[in-house]
PDB file of N, CA and C in Angstrom:
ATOM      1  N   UNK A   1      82.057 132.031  90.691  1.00  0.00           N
ATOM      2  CA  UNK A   1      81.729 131.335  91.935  1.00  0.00           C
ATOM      3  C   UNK A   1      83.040 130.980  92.634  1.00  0.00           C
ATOM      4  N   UNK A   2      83.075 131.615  93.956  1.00  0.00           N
ATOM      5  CA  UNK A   2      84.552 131.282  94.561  1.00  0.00           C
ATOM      6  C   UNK A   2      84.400 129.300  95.220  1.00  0.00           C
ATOM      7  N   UNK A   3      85.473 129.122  95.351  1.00  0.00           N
ATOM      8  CA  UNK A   3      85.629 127.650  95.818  1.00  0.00           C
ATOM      9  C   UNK A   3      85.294 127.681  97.849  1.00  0.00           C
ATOM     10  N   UNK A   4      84.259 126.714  97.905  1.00  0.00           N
ATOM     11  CA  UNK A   4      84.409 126.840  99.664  1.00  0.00           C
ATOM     12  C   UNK A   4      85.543 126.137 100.481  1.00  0.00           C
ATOM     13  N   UNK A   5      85.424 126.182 101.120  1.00  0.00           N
ATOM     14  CA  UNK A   5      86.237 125.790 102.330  1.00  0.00           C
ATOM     15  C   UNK A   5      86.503 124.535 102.506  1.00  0.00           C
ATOM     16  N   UNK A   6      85.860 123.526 101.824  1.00  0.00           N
ATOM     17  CA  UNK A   6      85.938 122.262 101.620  1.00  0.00           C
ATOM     18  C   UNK A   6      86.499 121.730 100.600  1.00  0.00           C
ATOM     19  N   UNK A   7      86.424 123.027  99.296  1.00  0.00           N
ATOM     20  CA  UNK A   7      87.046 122.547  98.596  1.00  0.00           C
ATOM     21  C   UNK A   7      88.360 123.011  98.499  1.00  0.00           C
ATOM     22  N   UNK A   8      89.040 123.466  98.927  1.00  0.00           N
ATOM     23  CA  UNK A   8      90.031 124.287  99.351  1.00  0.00           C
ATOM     24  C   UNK A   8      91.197 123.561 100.077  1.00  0.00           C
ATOM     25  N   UNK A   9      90.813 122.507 100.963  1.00  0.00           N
ATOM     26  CA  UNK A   9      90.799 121.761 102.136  1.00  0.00           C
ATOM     27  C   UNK A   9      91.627 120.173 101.285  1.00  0.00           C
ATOM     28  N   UNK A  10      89.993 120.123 100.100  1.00  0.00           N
ATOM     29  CA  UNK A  10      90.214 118.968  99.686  1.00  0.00           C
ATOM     30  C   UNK A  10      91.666 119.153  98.627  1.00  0.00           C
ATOM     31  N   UNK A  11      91.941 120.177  98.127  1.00  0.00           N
ATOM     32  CA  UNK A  11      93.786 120.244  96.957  1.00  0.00           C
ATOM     33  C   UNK A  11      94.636 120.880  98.138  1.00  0.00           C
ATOM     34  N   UNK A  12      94.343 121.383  99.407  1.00  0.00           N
ATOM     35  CA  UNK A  12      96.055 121.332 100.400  1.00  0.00           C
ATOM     36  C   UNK A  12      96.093 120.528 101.050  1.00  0.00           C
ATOM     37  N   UNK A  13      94.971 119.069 101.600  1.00  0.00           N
ATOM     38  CA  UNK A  13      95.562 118.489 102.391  1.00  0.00           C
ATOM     39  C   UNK A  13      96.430 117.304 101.697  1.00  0.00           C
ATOM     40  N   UNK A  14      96.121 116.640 100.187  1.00  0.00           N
ATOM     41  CA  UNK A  14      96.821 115.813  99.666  1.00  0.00           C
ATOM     42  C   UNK A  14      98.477 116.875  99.635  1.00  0.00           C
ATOM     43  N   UNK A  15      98.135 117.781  99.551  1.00  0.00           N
ATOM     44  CA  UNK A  15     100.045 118.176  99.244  1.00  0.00           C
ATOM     45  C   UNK A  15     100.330 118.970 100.189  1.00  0.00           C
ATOM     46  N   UNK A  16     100.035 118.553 101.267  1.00  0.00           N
ATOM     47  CA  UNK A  16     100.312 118.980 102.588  1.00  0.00           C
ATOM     48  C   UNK A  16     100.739 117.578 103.613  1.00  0.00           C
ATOM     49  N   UNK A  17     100.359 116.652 103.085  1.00  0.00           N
ATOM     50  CA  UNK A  17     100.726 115.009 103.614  1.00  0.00           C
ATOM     51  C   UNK A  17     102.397 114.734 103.517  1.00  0.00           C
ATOM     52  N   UNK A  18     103.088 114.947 102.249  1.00  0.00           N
ATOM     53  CA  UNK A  18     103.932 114.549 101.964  1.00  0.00           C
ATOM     54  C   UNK A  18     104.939 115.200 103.309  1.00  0.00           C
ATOM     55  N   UNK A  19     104.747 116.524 103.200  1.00  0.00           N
ATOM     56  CA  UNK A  19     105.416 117.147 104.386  1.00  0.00           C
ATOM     57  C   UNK A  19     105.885 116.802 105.716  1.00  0.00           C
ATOM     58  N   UNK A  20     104.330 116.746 105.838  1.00  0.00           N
ATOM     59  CA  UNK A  20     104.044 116.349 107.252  1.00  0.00           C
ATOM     60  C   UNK A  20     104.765 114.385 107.551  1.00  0.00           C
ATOM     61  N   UNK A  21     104.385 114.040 106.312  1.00  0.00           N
ATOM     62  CA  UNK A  21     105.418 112.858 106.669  1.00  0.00           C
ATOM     63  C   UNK A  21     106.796 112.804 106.690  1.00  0.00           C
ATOM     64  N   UNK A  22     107.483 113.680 106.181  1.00  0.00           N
ATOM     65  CA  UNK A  22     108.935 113.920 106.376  1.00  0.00           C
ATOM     66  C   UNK A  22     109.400 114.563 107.672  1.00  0.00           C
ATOM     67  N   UNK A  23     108.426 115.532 107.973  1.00  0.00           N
ATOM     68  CA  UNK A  23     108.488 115.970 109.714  1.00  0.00           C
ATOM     69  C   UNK A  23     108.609 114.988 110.084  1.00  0.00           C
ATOM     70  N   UNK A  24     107.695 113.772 110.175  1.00  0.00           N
ATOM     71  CA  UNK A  24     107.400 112.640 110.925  1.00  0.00           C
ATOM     72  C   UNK A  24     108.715 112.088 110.934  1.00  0.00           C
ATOM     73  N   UNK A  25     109.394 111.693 109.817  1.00  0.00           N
ATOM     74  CA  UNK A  25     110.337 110.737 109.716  1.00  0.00           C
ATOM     75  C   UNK A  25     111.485 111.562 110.221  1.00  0.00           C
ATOM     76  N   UNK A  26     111.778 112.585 110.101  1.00  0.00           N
ATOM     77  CA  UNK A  26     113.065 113.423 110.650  1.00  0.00           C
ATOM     78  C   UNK A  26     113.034 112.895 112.127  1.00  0.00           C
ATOM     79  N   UNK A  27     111.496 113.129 113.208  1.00  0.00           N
ATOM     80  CA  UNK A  27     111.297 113.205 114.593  1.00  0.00           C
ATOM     81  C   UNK A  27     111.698 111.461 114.811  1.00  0.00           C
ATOM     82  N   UNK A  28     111.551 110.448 113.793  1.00  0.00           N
ATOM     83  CA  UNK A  28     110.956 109.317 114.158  1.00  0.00           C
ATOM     84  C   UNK A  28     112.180 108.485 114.005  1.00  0.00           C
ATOM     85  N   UNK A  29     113.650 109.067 113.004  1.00  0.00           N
ATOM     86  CA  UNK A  29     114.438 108.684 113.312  1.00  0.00           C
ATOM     87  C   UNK A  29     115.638 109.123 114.113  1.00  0.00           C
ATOM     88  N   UNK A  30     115.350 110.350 114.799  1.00  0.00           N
ATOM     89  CA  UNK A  30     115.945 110.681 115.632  1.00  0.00           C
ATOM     90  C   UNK A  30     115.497 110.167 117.191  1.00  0.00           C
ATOM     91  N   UNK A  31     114.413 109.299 117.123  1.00  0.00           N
ATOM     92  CA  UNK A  31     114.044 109.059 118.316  1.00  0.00           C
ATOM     93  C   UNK A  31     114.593 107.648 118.534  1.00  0.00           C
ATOM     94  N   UNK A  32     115.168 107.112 117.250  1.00  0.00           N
ATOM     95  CA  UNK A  32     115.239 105.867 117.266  1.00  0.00           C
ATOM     96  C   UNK A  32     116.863 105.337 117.326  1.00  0.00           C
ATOM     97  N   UNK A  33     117.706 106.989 116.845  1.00  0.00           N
ATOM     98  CA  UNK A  33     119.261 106.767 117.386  1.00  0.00           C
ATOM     99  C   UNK A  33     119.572 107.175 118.635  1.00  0.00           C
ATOM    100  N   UNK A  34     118.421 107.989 119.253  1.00  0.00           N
ATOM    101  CA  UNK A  34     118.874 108.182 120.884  1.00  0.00           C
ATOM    102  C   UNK A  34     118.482 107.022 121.627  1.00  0.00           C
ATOM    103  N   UNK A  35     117.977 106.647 121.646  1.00  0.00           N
ATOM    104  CA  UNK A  35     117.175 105.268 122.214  1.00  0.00           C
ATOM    105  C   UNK A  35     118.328 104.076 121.376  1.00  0.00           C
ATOM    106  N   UNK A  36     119.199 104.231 120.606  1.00  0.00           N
ATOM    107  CA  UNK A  36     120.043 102.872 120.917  1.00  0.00           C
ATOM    108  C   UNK A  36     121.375 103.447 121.339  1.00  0.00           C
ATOM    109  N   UNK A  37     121.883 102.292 121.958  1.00  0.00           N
ATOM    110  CA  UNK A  37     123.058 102.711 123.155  1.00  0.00           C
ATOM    111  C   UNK A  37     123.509 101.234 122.748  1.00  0.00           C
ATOM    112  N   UNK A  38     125.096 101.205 123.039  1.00  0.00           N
ATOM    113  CA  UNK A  38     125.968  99.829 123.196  1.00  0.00           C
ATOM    114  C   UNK A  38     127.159 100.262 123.562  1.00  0.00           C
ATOM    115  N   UNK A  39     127.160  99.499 125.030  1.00  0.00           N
ATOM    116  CA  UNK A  39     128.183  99.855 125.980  1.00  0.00           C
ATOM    117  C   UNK A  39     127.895 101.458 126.381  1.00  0.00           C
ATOM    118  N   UNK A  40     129.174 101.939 125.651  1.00  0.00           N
ATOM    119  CA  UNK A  40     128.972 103.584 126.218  1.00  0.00           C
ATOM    120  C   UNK A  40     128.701 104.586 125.361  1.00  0.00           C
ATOM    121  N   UNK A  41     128.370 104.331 124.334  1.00  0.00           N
ATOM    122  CA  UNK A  41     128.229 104.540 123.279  1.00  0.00           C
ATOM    123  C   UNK A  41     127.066 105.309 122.940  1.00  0.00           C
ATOM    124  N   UNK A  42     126.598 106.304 122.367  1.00  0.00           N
ATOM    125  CA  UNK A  42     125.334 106.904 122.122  1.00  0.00           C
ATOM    126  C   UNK A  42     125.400 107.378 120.859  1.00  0.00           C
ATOM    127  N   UNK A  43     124.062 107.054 120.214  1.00  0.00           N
ATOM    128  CA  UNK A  43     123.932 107.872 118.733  1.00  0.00           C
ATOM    129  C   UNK A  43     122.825 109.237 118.825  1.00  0.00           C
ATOM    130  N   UNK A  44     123.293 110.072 117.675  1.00  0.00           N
ATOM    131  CA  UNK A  44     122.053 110.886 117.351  1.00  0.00           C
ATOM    132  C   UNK A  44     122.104 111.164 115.754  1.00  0.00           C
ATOM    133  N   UNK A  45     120.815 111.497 115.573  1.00  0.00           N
ATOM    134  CA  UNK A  45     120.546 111.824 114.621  1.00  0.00           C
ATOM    135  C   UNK A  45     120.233 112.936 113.643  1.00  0.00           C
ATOM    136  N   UNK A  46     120.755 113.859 113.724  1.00  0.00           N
ATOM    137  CA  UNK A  46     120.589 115.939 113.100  1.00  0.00           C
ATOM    138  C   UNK A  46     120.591 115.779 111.867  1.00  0.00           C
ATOM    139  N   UNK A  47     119.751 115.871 111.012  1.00  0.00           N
ATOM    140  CA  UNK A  47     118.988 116.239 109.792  1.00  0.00           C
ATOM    141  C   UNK A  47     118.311 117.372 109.546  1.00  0.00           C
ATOM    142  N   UNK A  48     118.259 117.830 108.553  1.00  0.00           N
ATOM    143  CA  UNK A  48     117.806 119.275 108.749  1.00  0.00           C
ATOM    144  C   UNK A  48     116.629 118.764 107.089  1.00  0.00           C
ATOM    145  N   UNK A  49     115.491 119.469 107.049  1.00  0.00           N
ATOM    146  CA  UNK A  49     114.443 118.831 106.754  1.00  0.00           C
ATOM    147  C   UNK A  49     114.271 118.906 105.420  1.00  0.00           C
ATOM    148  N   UNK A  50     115.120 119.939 104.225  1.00  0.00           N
ATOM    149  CA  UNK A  50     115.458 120.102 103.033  1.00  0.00           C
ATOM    150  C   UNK A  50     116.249 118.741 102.771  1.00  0.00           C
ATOM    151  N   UNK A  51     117.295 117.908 103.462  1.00  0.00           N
ATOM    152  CA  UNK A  51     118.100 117.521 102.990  1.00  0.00           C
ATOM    153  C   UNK A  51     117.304 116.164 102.991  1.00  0.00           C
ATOM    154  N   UNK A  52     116.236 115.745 103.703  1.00  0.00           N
ATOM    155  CA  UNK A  52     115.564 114.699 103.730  1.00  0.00           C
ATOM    156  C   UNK A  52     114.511 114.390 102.301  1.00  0.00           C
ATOM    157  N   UNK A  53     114.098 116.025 102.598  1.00  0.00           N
ATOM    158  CA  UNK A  53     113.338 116.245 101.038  1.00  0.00           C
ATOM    159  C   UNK A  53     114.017 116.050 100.176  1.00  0.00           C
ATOM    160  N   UNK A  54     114.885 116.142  99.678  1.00  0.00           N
ATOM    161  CA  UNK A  54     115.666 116.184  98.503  1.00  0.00           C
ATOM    162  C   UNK A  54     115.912 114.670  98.277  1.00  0.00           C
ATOM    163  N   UNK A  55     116.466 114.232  99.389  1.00  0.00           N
ATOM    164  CA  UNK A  55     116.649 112.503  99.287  1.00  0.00           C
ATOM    165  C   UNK A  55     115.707 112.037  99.040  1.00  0.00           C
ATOM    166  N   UNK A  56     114.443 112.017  99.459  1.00  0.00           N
ATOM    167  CA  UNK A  56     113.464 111.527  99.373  1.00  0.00           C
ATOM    168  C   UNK A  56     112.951 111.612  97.289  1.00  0.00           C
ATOM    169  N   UNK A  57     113.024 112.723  96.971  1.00  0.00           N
ATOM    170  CA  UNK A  57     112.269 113.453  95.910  1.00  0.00           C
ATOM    171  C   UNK A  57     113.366 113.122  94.743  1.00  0.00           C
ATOM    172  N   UNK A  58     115.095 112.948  95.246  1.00  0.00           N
ATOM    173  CA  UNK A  58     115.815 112.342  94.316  1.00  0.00           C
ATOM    174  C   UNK A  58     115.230 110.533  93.999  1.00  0.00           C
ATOM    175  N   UNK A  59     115.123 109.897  95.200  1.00  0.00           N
ATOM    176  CA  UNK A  59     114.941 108.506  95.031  1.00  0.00           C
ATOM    177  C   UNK A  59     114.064 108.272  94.120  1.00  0.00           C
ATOM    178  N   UNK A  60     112.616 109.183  94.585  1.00  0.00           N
ATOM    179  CA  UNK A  60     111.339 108.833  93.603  1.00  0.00           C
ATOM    180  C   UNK A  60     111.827 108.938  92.016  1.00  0.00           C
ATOM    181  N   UNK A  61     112.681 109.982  91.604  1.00  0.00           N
ATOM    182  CA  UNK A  61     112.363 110.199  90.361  1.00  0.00           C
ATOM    183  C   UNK A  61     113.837 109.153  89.721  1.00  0.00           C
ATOM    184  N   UNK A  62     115.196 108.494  90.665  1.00  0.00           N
ATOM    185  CA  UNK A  62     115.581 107.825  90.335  1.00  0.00           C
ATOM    186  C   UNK A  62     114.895 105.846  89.741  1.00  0.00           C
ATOM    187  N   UNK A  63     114.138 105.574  90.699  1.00  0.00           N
ATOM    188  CA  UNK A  63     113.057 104.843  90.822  1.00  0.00           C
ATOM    189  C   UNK A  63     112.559 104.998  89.797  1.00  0.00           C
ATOM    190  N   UNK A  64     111.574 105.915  89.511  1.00  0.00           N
ATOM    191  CA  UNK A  64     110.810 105.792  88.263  1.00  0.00           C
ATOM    192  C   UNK A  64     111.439 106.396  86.968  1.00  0.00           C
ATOM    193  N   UNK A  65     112.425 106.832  86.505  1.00  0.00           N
ATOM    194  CA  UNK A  65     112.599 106.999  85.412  1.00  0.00           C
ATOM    195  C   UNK A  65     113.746 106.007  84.577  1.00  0.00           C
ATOM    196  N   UNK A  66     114.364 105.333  85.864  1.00  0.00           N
ATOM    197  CA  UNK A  66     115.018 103.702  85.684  1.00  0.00           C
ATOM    198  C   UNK A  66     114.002 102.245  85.627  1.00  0.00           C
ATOM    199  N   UNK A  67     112.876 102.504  85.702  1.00  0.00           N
ATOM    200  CA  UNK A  67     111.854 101.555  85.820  1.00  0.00           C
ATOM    201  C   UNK A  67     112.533 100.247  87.033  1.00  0.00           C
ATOM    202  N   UNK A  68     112.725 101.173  88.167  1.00  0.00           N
ATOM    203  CA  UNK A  68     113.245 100.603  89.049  1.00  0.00           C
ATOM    204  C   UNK A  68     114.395  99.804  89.374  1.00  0.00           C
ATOM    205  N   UNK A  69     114.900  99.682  87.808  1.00  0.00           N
ATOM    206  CA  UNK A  69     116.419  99.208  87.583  1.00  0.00           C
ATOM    207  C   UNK A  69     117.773 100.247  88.398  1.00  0.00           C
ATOM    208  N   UNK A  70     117.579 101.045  89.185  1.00  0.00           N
ATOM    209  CA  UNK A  70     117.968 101.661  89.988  1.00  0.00           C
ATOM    210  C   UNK A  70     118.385 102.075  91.413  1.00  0.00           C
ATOM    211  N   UNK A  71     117.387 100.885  91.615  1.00  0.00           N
ATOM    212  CA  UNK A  71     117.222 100.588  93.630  1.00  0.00           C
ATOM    213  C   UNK A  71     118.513 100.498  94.254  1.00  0.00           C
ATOM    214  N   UNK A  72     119.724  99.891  93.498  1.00  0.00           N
ATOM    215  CA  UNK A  72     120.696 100.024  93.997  1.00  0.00           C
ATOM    216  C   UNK A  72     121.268 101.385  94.111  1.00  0.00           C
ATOM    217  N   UNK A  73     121.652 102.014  93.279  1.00  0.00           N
ATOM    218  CA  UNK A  73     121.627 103.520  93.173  1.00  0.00           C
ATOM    219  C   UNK A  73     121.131 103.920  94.763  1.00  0.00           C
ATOM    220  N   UNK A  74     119.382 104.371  95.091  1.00  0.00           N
ATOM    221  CA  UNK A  74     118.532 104.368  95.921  1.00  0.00           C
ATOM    222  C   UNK A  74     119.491 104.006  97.110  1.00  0.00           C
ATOM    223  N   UNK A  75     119.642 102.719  97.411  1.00  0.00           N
ATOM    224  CA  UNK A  75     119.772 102.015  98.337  1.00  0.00           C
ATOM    225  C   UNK A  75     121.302 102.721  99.021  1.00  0.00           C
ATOM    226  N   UNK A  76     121.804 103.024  97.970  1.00  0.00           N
ATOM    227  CA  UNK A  76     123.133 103.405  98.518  1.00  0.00           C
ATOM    228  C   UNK A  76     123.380 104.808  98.706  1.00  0.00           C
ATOM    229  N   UNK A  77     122.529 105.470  98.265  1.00  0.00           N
ATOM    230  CA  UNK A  77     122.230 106.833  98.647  1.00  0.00           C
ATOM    231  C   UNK A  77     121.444 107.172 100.034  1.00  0.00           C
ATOM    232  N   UNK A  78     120.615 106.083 100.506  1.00  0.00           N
ATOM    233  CA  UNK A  78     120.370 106.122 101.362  1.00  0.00           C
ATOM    234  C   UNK A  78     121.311 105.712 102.876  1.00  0.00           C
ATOM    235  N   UNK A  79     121.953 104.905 102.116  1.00  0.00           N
ATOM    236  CA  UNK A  79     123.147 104.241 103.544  1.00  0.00           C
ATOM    237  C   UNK A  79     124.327 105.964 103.485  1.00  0.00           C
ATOM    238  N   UNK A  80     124.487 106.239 102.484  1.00  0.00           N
ATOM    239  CA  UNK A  80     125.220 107.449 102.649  1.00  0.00           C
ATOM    240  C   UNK A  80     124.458 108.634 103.136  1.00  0.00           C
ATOM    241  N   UNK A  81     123.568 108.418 103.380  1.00  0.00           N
ATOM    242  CA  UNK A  81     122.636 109.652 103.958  1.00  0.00           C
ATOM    243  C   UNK A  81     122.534 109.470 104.968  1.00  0.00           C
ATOM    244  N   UNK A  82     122.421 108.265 105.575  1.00  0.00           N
ATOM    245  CA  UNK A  82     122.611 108.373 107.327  1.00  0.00           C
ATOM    246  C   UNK A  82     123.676 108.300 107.952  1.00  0.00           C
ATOM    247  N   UNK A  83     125.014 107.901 106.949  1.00  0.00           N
ATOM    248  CA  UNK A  83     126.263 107.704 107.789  1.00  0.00           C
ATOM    249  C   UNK A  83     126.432 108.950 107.746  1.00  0.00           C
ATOM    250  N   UNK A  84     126.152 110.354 106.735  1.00  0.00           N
ATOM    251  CA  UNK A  84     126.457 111.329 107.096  1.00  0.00           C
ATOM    252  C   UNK A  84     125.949 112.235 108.229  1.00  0.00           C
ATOM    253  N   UNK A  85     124.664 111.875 108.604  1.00  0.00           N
ATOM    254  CA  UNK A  85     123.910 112.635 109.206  1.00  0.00           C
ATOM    255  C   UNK A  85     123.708 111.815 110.983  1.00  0.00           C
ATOM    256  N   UNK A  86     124.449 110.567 111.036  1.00  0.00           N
ATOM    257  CA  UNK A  86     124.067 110.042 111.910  1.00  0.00           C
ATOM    258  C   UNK A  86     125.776 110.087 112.877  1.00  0.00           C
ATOM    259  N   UNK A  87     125.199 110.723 114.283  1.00  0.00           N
ATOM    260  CA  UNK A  87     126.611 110.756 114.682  1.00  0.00           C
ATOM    261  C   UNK A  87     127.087 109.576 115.848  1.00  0.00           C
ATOM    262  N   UNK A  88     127.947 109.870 116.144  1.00  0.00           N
ATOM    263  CA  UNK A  88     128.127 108.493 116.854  1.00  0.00           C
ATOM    264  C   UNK A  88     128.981 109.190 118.699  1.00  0.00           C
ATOM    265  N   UNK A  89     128.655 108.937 119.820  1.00  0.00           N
ATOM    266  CA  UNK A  89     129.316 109.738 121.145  1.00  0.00           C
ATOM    267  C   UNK A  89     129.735 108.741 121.845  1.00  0.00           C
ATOM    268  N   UNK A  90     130.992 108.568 122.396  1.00  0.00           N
ATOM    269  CA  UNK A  90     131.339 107.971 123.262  1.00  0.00           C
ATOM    270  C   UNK A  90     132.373 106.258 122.872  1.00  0.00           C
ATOM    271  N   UNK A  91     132.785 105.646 123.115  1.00  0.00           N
ATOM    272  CA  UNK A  91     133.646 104.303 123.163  1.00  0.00           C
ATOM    273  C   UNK A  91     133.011 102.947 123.341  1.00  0.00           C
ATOM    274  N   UNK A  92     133.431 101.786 122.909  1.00  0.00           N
ATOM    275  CA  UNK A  92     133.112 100.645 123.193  1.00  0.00           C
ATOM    276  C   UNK A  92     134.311 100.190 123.091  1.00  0.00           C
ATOM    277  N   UNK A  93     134.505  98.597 123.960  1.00  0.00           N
ATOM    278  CA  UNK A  93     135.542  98.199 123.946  1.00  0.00           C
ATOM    279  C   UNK A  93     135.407  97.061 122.695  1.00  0.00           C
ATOM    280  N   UNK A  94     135.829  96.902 121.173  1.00  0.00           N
ATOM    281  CA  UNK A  94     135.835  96.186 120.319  1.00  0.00           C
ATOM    282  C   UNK A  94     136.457  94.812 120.730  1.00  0.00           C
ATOM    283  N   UNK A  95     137.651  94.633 121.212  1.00  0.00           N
ATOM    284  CA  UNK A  95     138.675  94.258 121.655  1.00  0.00           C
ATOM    285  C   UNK A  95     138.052  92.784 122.418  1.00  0.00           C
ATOM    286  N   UNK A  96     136.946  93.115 123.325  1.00  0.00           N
ATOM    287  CA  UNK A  96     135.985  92.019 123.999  1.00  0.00           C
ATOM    288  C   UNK A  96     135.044  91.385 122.237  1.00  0.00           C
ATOM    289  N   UNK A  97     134.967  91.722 121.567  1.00  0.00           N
ATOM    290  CA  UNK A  97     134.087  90.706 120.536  1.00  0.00           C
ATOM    291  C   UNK A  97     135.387  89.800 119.890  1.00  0.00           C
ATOM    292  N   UNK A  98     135.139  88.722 119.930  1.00  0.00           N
ATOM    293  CA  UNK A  98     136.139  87.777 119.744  1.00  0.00           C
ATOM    294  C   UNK A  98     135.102  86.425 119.025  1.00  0.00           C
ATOM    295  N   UNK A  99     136.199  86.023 118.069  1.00  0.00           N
ATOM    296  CA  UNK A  99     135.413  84.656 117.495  1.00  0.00           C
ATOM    297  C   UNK A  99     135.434  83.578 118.232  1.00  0.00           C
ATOM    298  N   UNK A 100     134.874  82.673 118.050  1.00  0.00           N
ATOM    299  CA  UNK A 100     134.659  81.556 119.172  1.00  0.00           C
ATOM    300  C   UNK A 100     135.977  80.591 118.238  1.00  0.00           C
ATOM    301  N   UNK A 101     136.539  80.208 119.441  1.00  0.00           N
ATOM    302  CA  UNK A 101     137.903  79.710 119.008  1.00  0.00           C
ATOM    303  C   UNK A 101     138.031  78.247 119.124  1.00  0.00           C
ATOM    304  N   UNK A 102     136.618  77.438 119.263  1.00  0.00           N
ATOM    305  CA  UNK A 102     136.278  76.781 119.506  1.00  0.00           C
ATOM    306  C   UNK A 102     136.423  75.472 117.926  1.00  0.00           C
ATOM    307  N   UNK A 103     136.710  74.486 118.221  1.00  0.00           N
ATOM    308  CA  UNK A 103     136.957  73.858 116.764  1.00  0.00           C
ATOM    309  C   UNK A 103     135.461  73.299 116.052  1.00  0.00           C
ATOM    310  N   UNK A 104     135.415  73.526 114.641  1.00  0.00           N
ATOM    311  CA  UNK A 104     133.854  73.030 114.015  1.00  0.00           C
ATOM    312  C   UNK A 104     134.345  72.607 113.263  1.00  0.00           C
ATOM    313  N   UNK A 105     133.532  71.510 112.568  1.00  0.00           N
ATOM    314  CA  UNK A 105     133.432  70.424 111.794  1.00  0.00           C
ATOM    315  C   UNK A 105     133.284  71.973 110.363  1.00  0.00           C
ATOM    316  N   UNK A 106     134.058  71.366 109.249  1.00  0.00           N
ATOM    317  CA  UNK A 106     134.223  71.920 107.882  1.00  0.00           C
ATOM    318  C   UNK A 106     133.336  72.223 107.029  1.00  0.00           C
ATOM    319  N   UNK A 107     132.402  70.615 107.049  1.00  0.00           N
ATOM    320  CA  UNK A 107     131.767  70.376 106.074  1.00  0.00           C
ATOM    321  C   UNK A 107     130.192  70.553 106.309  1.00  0.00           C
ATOM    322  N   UNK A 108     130.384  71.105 107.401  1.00  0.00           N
ATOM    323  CA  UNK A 108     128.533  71.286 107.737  1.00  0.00           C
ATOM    324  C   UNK A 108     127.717  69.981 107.944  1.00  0.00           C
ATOM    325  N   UNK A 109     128.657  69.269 108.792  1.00  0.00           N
ATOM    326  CA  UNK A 109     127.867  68.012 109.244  1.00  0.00           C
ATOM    327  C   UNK A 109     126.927  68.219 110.530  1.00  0.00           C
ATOM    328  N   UNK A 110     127.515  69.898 111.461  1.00  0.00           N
ATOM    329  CA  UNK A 110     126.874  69.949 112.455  1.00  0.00           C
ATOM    330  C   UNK A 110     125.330  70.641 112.224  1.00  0.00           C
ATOM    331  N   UNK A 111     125.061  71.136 111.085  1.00  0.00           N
ATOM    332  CA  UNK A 111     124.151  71.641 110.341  1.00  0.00           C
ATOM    333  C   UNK A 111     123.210  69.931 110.291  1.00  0.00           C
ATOM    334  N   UNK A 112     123.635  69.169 109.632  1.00  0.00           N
ATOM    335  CA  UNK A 112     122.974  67.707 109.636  1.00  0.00           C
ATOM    336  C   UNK A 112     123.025  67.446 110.876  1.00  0.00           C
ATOM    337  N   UNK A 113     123.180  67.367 111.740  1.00  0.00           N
ATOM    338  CA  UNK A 113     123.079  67.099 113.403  1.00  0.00           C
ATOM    339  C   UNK A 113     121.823  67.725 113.585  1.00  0.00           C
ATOM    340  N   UNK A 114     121.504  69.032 113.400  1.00  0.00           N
ATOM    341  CA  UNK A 114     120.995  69.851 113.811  1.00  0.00           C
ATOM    342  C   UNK A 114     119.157  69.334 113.705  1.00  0.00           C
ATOM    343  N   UNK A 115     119.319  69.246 112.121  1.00  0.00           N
ATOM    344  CA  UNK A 115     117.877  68.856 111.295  1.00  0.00           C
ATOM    345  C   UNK A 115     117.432  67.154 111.926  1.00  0.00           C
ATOM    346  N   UNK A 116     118.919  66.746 112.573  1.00  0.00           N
ATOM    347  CA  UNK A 116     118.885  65.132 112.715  1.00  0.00           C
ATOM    348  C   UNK A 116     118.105  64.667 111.251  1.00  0.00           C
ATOM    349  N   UNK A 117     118.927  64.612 109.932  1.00  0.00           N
ATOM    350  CA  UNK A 117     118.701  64.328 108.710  1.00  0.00           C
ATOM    351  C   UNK A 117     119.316  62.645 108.686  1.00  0.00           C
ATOM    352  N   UNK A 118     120.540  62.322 109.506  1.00  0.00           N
ATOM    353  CA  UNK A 118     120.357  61.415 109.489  1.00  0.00           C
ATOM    354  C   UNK A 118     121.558  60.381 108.403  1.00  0.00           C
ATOM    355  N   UNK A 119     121.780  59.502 107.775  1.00  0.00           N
ATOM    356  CA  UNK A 119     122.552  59.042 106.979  1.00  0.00           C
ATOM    357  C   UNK A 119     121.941  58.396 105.726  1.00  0.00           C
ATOM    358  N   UNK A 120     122.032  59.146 104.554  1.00  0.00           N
ATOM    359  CA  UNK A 120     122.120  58.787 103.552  1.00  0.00           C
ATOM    360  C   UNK A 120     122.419  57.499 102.296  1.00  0.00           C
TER     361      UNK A 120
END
C-alpha cells in the first residue's frame, strides 16, 4: 500500500520548518541592519545560508551534550558570528560622545535623593 499525499505532507513539512526558519532569520536580520543607521553610518548584513545552518546546528548539539553548561561557549559564538558577517559603511563622529563633566556625589547619596529614602 503506497503512502497518500497526506501522509507524505505530514514527515516533509516537520523537516521542512527548520529551513524555512533559517531563510526567515537570514531575511529578518538583514532587514534589521539596514534599517539601523547612526549619524552616517549604515550596516548590512551578508550571510550566506550554510553558514547560519551550521551555527545554528553547532549551538544545538553544544547545548545539549554540555547539559547546557555551555551557553557561554553558544553565546560567544554567536557574537562572533555577527561581527563577522555584519558590515559596517560610512563614519560617525566619536569625538562628540563625551562624559558629562559635571561633578557627582561618590557615595550614591544622589541615588537616595532620588527614592527620597530619607535619613536613617
Amino acid at each position: 500500500m503506497s503512502p497518500s499525499l497526506w501522509q507524505i505532507a505530514l514527515v516533509l513539512i516537520p523537516l521542512a520548518i527548520p529551513f524555512i526558519l533559517i531563510w526567515y532569520r537570514i531575511g529578518e536580520f538583514a532587514y534589521m541592519a539596514k534599517c539601523t543607521k547612526y549619524e552616517e553610518m549604515e550596516f548590512e548584513f551578508n550571510c550566506d545560508y550554510l553558514s547560519l545552518f551550521k551555527l545554528i546546528i553547532g549551538n544545538y548539539f553544544i547545548i545539549g551534550l554540555t547539559l547546557g553548561f555551555g551557553l557561554p561557549i553558544v553565546q560567544t559564538r554567536k557574537f562572533r558570528f555577527f561581527c563577522k558577517y555584519i558590515k559596517v559603511h560610512g563614519s560617525a563622529d566619536f569625538d562628540a560622545i563625551r562624559q558629562s563633566t559635571e561633578e557627582r556625589d561618590k557615595l550614591g547619596e544622589g541615588l537616595a535623593d532620588a527614592f527620597d529614602i530619607g535619613n536613617f
